[in-house]
Protein backbone atom coordinates (compact mmCIF):
# COMPACT_ATOMS: atom_id res chain seq x y z
CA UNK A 1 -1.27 -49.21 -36.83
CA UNK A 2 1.49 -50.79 -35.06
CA UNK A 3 0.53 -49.72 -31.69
CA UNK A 4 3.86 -51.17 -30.15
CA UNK A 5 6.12 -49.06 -32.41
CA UNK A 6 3.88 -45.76 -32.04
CA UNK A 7 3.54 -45.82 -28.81
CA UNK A 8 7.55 -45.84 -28.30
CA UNK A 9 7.96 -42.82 -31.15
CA UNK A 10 5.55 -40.93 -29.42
CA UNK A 11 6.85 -41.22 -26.46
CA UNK A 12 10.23 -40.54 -27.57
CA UNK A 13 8.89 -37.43 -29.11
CA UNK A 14 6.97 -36.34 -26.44
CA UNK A 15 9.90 -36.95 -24.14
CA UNK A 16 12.13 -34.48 -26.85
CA UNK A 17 9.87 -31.79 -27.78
CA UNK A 18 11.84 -28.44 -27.41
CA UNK A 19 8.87 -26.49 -26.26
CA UNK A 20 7.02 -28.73 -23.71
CA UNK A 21 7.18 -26.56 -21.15
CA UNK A 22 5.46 -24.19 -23.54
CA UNK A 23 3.27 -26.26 -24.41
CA UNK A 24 2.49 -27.43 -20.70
CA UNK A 25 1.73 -23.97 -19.93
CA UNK A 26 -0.86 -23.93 -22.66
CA UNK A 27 -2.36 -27.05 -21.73
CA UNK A 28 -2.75 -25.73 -17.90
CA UNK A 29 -4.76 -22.93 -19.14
CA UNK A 30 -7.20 -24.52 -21.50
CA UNK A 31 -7.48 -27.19 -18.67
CA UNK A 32 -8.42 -24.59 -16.34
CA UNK A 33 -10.75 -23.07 -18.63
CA UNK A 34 -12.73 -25.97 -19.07
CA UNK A 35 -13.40 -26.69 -15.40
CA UNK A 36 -15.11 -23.52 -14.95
CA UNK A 37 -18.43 -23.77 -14.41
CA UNK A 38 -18.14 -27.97 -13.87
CA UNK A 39 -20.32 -29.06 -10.34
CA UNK A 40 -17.73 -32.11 -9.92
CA UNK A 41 -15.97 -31.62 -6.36
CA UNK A 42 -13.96 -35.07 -6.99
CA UNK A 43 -11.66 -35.28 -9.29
CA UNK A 44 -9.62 -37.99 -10.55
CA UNK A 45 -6.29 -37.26 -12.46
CA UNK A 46 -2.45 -39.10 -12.68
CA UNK A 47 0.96 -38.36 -11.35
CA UNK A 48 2.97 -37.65 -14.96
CA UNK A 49 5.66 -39.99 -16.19
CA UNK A 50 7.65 -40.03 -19.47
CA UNK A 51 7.12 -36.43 -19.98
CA UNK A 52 3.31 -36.29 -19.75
CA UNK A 53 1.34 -32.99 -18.98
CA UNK A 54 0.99 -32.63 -15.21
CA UNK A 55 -2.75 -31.90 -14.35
CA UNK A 56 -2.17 -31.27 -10.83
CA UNK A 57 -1.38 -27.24 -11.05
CA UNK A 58 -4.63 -26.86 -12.45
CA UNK A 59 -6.27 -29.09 -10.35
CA UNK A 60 -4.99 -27.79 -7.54
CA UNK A 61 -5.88 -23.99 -8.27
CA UNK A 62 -9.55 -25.61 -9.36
CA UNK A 63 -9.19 -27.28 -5.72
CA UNK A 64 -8.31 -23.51 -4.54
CA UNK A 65 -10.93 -21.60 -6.36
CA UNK A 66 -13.75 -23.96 -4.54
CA UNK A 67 -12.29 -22.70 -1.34
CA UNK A 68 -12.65 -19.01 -2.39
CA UNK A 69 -16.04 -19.69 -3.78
CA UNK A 70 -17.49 -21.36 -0.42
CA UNK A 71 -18.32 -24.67 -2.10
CA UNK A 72 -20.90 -26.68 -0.24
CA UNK A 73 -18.64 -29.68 0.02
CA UNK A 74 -14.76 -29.16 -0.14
CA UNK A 75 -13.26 -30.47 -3.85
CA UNK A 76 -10.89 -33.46 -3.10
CA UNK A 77 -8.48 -34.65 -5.94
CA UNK A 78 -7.20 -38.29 -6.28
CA UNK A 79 -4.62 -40.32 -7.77
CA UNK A 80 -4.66 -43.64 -8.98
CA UNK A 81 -3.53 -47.16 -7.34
CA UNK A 82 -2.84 -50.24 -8.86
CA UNK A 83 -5.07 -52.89 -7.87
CA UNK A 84 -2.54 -55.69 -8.88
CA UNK A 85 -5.16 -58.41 -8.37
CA UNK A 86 -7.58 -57.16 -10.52
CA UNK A 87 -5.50 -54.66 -12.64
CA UNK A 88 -7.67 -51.89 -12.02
CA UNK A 89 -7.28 -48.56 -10.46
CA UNK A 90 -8.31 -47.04 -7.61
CA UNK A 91 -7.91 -43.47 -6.35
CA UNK A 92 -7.12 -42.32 -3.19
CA UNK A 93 -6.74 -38.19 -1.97
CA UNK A 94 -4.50 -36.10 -2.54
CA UNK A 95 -3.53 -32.76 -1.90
CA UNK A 96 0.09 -30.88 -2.16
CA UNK A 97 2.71 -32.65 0.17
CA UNK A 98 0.96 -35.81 1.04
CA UNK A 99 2.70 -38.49 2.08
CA UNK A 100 3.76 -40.38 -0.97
CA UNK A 101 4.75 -44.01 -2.44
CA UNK A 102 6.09 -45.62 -5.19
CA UNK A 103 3.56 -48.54 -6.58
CA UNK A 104 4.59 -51.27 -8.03
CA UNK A 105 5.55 -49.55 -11.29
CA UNK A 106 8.04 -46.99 -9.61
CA UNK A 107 4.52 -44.12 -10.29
CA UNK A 108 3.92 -42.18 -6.74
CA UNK A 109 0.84 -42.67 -5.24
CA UNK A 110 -0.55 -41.20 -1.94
CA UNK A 111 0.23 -43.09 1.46
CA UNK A 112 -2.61 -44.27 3.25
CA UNK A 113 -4.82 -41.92 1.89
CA UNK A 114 -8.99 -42.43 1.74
CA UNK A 115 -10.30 -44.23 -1.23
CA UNK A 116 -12.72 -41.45 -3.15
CA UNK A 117 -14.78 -42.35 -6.32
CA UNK A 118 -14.43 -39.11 -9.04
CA UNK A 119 -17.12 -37.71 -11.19
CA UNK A 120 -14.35 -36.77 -13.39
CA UNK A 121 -11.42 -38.53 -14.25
CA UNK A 122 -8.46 -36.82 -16.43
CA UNK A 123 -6.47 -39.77 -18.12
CA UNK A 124 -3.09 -39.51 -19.87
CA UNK A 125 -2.85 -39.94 -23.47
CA UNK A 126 0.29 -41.00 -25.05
CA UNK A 127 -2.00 -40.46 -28.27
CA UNK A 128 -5.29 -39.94 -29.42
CA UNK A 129 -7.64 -40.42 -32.44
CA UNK A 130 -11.06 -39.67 -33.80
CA UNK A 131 -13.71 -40.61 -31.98
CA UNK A 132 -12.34 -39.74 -28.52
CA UNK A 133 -9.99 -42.61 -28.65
CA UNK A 134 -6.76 -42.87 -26.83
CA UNK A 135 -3.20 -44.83 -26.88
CA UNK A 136 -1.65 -45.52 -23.51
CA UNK A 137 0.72 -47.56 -22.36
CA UNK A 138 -0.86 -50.83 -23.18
CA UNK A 139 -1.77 -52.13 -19.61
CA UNK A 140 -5.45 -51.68 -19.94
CA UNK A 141 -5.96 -49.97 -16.79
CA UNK A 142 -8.05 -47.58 -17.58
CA UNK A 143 -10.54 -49.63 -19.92
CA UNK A 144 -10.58 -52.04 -17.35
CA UNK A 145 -11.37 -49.31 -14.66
CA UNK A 146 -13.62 -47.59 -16.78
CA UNK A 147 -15.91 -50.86 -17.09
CA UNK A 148 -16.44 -51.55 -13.62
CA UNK A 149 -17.09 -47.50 -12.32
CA UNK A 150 -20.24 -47.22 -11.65
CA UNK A 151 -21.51 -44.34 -11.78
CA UNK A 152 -19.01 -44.24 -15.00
CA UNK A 153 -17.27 -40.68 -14.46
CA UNK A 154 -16.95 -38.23 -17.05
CA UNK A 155 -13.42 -38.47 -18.48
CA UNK A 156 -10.90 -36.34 -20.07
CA UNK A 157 -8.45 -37.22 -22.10
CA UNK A 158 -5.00 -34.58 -21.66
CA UNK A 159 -2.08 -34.87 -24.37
CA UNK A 160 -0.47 -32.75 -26.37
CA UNK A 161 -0.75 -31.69 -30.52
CA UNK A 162 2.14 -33.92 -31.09
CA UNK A 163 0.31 -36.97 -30.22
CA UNK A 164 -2.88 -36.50 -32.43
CA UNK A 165 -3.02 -40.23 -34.64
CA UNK A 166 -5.81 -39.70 -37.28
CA UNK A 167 -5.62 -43.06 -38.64
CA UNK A 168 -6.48 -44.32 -34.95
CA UNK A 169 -8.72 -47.24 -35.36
CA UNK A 170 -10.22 -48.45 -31.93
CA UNK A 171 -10.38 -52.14 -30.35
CA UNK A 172 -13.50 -53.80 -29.17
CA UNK A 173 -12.48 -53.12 -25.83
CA UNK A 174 -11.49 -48.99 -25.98
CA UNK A 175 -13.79 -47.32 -24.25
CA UNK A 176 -14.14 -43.40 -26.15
CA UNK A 177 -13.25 -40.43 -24.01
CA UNK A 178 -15.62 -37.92 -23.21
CA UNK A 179 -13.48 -35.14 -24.20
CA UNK A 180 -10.00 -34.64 -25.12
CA UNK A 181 -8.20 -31.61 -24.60
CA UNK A 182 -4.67 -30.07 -25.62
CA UNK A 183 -2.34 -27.43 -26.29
CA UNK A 184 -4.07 -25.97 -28.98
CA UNK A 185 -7.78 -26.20 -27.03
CA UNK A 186 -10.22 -29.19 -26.69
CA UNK A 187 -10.20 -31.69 -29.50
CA UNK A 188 -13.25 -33.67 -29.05
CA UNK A 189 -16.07 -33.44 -28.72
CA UNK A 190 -15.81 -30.90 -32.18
């Protein structure tokens, strides 16, 4: 697979697809559906670009619902930095109308926020295979990150039907998903 080339049909595709909002919708509510009954109270997601699904609704009402329920510590959710240096990520809080900044890739992140470590981390796919696998965007950012988290966090991989590749063959240095959900439901572990 010519990961170059798919990468920039996908996204095209993604970026065209009559019914996204649809489909965002539909994504939202399986999302939200498979945070109930999860103990995490930090959560680690993305700000969407190039037509992505936006977790943050859902995160936000899961943020909301741990209010209502009395949670023993409050849920915080954060969004990634750029570590330029060491091309990792970090995340940092967030909640609706923080204080926001571009990084150095023209992405948002939160202003002088606190850095907070997730026990779950939701991670854009631009596409995804067997195995838990996912495309991105070719930076390595999250396989990088992933290596050094420690304790690793659970992570969930959010896309939509469109970008399901089953020839996918991973690289020594992918690092599987531990679930992968979309429009139609969750998509791995089956």
């Amino acid at each position: 697979m010519d990961k170059l080339s798919t990468r920039k049909a996908l996204i095209e595709e993604r970026l065209n697809l009559p019914d996204r909002l649809q489909r965002a919708d539909l994504l939202q509510r399986v999302m939200r559906i498979w945070l109930v009954g999860r103990t995490d109270e930090v959560i680690g997601a993305y700000w969407p670009i190039k037509g992505e699904f936006d977790p943050l609704p859902a995160l936000h009402r899961w943020k909301e619902d741990g209010e209502l329920l009395d949670s023993p510590q409050p849920r915080r959710i954060g969004l990634p930095v750029v570590d330029k240096v060491h091309k990792t990520l970090t995340f940092h809080a967030w909640y609706p109308g923080c204080p926001m900044e571009e990084d150095a890739y023209g992405i948002p992140k939160p202003k002088d926020t606190e850095v907070i470590v997730p026990t779950l981390l939701f991670v854009p796919c631009v596409g995804y295979g067997p195995g838990g696998y996912r495309l991105g965007y070719g930076g390595g950012f999250y396989d990088r990150t992933l290596a050094t988290l420690q304790p690793r966090p659970v992570t969930v991989g959010l896309g939509y039907t469109n970008g399901w590749l089953p020839d996918m063959e991973p690289e020594p240095h992918d690092i599987a998903l531990d679930a992968l959900l979309n429009d139609n439901g969750v998509v791995w572990p089956v």
